[in-house]
PDB file of N, CA and C in Angstrom:
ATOM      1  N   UNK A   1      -4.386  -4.753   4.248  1.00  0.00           N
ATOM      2  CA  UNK A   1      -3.958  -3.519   4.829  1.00  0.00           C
ATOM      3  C   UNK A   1      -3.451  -3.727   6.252  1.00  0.00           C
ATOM      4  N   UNK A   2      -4.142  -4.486   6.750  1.00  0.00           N
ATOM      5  CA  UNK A   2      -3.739  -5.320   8.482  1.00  0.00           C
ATOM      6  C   UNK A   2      -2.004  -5.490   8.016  1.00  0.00           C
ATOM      7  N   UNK A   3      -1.872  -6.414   7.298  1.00  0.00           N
ATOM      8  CA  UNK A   3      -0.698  -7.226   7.125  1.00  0.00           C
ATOM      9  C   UNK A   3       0.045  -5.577   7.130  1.00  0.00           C
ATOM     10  N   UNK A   4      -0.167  -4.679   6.443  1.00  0.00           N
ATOM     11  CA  UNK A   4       1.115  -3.624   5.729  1.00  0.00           C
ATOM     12  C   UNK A   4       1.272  -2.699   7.282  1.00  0.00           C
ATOM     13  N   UNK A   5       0.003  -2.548   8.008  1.00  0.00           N
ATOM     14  CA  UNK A   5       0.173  -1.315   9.418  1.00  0.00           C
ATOM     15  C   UNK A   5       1.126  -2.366  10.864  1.00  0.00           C
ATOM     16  N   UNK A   6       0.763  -3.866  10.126  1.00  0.00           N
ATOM     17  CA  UNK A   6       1.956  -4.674  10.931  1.00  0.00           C
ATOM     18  C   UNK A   6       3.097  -4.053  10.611  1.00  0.00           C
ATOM     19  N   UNK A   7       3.692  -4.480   9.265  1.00  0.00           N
ATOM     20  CA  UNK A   7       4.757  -4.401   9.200  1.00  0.00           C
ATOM     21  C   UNK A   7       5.612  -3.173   9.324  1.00  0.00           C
ATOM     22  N   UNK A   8       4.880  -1.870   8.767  1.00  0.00           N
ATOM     23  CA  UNK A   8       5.277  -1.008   8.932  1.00  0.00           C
ATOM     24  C   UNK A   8       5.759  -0.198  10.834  1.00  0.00           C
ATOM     25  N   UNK A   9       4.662  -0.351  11.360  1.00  0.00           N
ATOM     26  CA  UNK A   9       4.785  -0.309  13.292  1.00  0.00           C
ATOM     27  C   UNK A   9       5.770  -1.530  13.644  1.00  0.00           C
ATOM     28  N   UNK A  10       6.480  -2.304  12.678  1.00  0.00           N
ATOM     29  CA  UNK A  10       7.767  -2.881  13.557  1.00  0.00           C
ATOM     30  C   UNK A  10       8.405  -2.660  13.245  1.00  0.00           C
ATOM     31  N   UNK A  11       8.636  -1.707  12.209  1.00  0.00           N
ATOM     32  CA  UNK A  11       9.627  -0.733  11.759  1.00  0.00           C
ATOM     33  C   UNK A  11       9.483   0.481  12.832  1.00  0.00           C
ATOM     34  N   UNK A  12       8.834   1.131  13.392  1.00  0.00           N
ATOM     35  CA  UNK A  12       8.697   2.651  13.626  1.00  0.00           C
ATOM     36  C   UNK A  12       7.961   3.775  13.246  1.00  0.00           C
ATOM     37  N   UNK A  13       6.807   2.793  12.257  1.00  0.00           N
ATOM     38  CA  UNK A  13       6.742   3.889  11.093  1.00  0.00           C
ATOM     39  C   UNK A  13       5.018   3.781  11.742  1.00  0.00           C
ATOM     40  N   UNK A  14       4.717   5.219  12.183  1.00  0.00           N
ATOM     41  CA  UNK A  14       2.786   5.146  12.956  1.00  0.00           C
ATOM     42  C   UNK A  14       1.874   4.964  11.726  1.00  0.00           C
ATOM     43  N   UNK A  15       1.281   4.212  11.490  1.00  0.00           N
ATOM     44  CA  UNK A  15       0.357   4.752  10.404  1.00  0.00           C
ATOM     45  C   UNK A  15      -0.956   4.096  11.135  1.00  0.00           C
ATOM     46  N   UNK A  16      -2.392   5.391  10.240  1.00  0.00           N
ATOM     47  CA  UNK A  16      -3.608   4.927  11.040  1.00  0.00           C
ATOM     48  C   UNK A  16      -4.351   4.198   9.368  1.00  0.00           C
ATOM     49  N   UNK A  17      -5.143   3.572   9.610  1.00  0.00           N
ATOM     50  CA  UNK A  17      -5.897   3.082   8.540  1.00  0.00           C
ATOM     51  C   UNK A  17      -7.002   3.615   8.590  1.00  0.00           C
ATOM     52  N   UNK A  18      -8.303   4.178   7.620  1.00  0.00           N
ATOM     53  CA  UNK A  18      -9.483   4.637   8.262  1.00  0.00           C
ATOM     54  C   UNK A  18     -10.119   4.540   6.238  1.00  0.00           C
ATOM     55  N   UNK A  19     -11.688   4.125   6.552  1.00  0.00           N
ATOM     56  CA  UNK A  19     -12.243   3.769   5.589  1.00  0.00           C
ATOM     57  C   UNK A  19     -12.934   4.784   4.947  1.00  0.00           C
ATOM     58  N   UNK A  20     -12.904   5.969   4.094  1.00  0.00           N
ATOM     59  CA  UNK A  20     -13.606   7.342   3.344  1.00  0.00           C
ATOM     60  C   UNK A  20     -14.388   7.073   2.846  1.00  0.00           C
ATOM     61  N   UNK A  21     -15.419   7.551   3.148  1.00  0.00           N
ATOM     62  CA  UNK A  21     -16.649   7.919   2.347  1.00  0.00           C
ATOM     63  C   UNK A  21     -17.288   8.946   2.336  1.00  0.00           C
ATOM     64  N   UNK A  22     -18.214   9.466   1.383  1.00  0.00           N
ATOM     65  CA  UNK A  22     -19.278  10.391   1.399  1.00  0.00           C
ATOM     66  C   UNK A  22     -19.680  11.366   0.335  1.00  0.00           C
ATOM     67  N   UNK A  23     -19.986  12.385   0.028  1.00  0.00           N
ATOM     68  CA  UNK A  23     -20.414  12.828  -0.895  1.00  0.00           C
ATOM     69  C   UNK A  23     -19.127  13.373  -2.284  1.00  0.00           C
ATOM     70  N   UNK A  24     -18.070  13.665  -1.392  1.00  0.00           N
ATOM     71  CA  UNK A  24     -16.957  14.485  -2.351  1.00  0.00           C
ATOM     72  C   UNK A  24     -16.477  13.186  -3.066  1.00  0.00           C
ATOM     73  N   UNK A  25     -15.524  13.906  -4.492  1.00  0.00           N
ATOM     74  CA  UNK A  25     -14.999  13.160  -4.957  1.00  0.00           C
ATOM     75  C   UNK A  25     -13.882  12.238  -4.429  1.00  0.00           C
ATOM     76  N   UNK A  26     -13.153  11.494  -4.446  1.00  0.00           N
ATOM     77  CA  UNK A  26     -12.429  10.407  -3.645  1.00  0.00           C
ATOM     78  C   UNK A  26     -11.189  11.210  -3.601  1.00  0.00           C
ATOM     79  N   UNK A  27     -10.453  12.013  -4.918  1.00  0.00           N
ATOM     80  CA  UNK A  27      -9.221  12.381  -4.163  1.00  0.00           C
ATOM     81  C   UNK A  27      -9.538  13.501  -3.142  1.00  0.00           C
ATOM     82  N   UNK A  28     -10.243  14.415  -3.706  1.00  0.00           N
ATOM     83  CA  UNK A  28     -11.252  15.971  -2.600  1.00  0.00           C
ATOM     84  C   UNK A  28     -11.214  15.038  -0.870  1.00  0.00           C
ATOM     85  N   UNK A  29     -11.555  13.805  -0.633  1.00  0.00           N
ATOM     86  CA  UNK A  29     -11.954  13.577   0.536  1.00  0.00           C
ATOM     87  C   UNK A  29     -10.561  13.080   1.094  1.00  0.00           C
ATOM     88  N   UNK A  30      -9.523  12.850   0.209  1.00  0.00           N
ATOM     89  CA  UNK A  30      -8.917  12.115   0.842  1.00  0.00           C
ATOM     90  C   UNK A  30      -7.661  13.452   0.998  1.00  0.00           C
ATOM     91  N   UNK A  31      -7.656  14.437   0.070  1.00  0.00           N
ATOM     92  CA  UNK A  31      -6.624  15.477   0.672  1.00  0.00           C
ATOM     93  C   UNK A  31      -7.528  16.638   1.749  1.00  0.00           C
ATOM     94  N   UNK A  32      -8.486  16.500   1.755  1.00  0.00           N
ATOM     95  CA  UNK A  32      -9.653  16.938   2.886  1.00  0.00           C
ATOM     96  C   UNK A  32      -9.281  16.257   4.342  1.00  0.00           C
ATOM     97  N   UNK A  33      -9.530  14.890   4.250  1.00  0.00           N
ATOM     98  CA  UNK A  33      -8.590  14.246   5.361  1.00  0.00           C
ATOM     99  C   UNK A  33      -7.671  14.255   5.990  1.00  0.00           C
ATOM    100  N   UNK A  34      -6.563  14.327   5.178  1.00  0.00           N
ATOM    101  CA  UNK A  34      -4.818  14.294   5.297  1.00  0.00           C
ATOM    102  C   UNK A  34      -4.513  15.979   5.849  1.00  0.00           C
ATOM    103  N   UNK A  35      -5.527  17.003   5.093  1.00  0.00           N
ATOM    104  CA  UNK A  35      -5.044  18.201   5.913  1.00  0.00           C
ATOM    105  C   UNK A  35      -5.792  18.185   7.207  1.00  0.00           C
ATOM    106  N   UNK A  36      -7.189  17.452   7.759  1.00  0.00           N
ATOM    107  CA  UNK A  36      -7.421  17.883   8.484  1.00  0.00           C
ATOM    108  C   UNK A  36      -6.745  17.396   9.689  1.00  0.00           C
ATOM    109  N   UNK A  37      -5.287  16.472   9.297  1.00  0.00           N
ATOM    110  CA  UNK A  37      -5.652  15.518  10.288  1.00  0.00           C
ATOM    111  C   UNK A  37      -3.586  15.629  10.508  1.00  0.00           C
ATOM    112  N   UNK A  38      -3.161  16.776   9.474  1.00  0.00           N
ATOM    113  CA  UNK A  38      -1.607  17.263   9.584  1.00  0.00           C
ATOM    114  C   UNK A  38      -0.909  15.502   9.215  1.00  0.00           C
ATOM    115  N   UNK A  39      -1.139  15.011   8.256  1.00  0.00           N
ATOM    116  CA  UNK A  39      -0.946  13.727   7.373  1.00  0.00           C
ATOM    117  C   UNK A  39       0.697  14.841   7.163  1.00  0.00           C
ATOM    118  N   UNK A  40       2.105  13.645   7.511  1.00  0.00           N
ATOM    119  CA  UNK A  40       3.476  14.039   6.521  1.00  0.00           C
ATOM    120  C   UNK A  40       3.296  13.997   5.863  1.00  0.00           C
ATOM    121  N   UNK A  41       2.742  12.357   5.110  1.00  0.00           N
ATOM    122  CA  UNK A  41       3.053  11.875   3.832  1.00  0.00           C
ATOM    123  C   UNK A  41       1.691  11.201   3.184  1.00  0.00           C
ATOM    124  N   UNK A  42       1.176  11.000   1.759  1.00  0.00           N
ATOM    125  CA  UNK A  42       0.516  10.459   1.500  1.00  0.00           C
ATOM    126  C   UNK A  42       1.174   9.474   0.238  1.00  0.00           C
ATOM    127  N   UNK A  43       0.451   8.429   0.655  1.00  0.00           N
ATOM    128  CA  UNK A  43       0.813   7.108  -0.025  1.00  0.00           C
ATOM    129  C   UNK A  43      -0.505   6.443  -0.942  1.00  0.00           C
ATOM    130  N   UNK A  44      -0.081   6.620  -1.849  1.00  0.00           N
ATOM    131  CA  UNK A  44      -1.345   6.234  -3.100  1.00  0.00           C
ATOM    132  C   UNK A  44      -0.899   5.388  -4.088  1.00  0.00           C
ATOM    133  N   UNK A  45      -1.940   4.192  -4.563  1.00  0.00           N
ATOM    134  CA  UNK A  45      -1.424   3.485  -5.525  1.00  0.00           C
ATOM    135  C   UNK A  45      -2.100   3.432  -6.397  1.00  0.00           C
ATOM    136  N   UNK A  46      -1.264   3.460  -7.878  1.00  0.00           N
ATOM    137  CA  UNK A  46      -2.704   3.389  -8.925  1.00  0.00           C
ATOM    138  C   UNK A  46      -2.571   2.546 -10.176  1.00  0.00           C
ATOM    139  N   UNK A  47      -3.142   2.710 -10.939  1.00  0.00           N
ATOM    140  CA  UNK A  47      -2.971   1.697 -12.318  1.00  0.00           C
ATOM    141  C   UNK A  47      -2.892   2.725 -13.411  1.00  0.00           C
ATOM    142  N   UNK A  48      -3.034   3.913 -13.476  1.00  0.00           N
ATOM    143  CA  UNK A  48      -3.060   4.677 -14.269  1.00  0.00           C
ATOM    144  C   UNK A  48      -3.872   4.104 -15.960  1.00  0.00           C
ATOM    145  N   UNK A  49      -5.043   3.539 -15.344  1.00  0.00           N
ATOM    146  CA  UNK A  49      -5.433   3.190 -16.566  1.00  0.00           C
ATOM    147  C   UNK A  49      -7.205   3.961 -17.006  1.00  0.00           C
ATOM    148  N   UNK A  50      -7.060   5.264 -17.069  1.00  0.00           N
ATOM    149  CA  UNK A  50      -7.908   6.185 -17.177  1.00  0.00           C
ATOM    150  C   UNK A  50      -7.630   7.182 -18.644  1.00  0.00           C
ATOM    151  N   UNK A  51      -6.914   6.797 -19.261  1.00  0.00           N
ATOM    152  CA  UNK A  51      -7.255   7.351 -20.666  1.00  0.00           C
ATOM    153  C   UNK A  51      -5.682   7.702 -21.064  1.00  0.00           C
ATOM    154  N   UNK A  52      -5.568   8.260 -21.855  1.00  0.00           N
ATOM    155  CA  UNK A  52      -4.123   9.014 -22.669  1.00  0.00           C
ATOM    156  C   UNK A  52      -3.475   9.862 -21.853  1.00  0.00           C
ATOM    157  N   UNK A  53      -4.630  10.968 -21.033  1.00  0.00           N
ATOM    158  CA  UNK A  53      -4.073  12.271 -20.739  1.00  0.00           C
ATOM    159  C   UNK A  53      -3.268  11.862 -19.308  1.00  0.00           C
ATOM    160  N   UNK A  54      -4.099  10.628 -18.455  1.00  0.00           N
ATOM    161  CA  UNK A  54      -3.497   9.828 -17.847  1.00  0.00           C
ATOM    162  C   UNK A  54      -2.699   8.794 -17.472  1.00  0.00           C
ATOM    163  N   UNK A  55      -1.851   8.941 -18.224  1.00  0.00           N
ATOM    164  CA  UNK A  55      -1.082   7.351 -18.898  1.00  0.00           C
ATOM    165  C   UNK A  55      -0.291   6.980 -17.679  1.00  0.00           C
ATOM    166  N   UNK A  56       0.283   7.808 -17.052  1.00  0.00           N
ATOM    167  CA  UNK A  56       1.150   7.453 -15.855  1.00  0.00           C
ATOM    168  C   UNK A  56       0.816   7.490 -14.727  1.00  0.00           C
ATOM    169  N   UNK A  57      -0.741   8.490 -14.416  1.00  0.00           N
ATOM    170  CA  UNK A  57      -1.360   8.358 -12.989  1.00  0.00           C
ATOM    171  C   UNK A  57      -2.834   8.103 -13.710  1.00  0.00           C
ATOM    172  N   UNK A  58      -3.528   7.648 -12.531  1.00  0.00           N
ATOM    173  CA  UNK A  58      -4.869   7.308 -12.492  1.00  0.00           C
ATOM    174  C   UNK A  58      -5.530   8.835 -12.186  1.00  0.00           C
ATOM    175  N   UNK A  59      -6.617   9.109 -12.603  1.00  0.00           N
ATOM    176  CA  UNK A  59      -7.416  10.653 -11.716  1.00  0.00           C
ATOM    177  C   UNK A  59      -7.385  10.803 -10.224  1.00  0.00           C
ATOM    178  N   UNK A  60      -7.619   9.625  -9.694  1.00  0.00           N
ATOM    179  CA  UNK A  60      -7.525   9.809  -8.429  1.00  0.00           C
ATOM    180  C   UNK A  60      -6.068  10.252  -7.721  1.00  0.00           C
ATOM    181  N   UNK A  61      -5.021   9.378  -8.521  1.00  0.00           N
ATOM    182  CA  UNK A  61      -3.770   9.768  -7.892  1.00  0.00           C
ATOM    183  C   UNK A  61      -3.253  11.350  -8.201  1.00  0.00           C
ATOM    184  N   UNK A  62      -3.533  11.305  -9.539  1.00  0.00           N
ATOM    185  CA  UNK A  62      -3.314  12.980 -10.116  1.00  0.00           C
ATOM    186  C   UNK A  62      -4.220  14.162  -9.137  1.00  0.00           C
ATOM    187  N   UNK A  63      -5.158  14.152  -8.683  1.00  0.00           N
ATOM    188  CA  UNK A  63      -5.936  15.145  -8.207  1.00  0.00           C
ATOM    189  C   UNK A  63      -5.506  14.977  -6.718  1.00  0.00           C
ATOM    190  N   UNK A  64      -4.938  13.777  -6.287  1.00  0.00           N
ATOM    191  CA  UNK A  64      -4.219  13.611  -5.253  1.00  0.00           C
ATOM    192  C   UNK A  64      -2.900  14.611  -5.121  1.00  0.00           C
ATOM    193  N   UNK A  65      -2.111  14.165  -6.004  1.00  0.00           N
ATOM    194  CA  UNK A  65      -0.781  14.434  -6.238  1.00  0.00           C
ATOM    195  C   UNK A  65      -0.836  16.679  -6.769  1.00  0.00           C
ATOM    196  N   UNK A  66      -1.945  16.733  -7.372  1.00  0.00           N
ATOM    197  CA  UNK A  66      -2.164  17.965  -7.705  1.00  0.00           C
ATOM    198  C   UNK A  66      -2.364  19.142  -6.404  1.00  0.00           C
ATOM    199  N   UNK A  67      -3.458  18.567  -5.294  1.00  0.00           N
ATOM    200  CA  UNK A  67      -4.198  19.156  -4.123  1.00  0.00           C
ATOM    201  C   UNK A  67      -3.400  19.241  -3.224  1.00  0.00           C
ATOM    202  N   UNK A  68      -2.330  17.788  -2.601  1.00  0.00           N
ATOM    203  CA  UNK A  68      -1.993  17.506  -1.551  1.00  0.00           C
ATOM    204  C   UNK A  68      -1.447  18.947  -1.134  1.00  0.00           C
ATOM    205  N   UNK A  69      -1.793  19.065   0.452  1.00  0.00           N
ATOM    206  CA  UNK A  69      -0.695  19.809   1.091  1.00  0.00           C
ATOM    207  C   UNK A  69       0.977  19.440   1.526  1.00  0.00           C
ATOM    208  N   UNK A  70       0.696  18.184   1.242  1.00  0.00           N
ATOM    209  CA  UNK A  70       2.009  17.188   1.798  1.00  0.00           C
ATOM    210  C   UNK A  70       2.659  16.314   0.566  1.00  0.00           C
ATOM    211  N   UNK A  71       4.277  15.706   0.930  1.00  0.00           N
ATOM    212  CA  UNK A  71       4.552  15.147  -0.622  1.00  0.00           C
ATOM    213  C   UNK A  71       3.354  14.015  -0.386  1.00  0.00           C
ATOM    214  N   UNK A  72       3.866  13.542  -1.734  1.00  0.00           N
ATOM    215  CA  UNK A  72       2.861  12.254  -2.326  1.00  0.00           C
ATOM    216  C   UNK A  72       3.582  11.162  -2.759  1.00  0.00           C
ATOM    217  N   UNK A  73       3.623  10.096  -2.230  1.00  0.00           N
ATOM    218  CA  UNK A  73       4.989   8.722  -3.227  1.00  0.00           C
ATOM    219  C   UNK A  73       3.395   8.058  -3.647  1.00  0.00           C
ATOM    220  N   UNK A  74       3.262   8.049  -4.794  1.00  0.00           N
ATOM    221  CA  UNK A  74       2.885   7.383  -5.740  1.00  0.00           C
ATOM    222  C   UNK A  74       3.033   5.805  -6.321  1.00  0.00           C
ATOM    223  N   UNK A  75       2.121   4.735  -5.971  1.00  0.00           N
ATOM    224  CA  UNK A  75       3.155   3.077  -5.790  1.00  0.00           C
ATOM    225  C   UNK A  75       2.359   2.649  -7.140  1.00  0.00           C
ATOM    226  N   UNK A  76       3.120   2.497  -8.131  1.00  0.00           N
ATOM    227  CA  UNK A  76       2.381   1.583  -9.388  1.00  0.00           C
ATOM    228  C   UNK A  76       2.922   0.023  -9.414  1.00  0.00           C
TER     229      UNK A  76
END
């Protein structure tokens, strides 16, 4: 993640890194975060390998992509 907030800040591009935890579910904390914190964009990657109904996103990215207040680019 070091290597990607390099490359991206010698482009122009601010990004903060920060490690989530705690009681909520993982996407709940992480669009909990992003609004509290006026996030443009959220960037999520997944494997989408969580069943049929999920074939193309993972739960986490879907409940991501469902909640966000902001777009979502999605990296498979």
């Amino acid at each position: 993640m070091d290597e990607i907030k390099i490359s991206c800040e010698k482009r122009g591009i601010i990004t903060e890194l920060e490690i989530l935890g705690g009681p909520l579910l993982v996407a709940s904390s992480i669009v909990s975060y992003c609004e509290n914190r006026s996030v443009d964009i959220i960037v999520v990657g997944t494997r989408g390998k969580s069943g049929f109904k999920k074939l193309l996103l993972g739960s986490v990215a879907s409940g991501i992509v469902t909640y966000a207040h902001c777009p979502v680019l999605v990296v498979k």
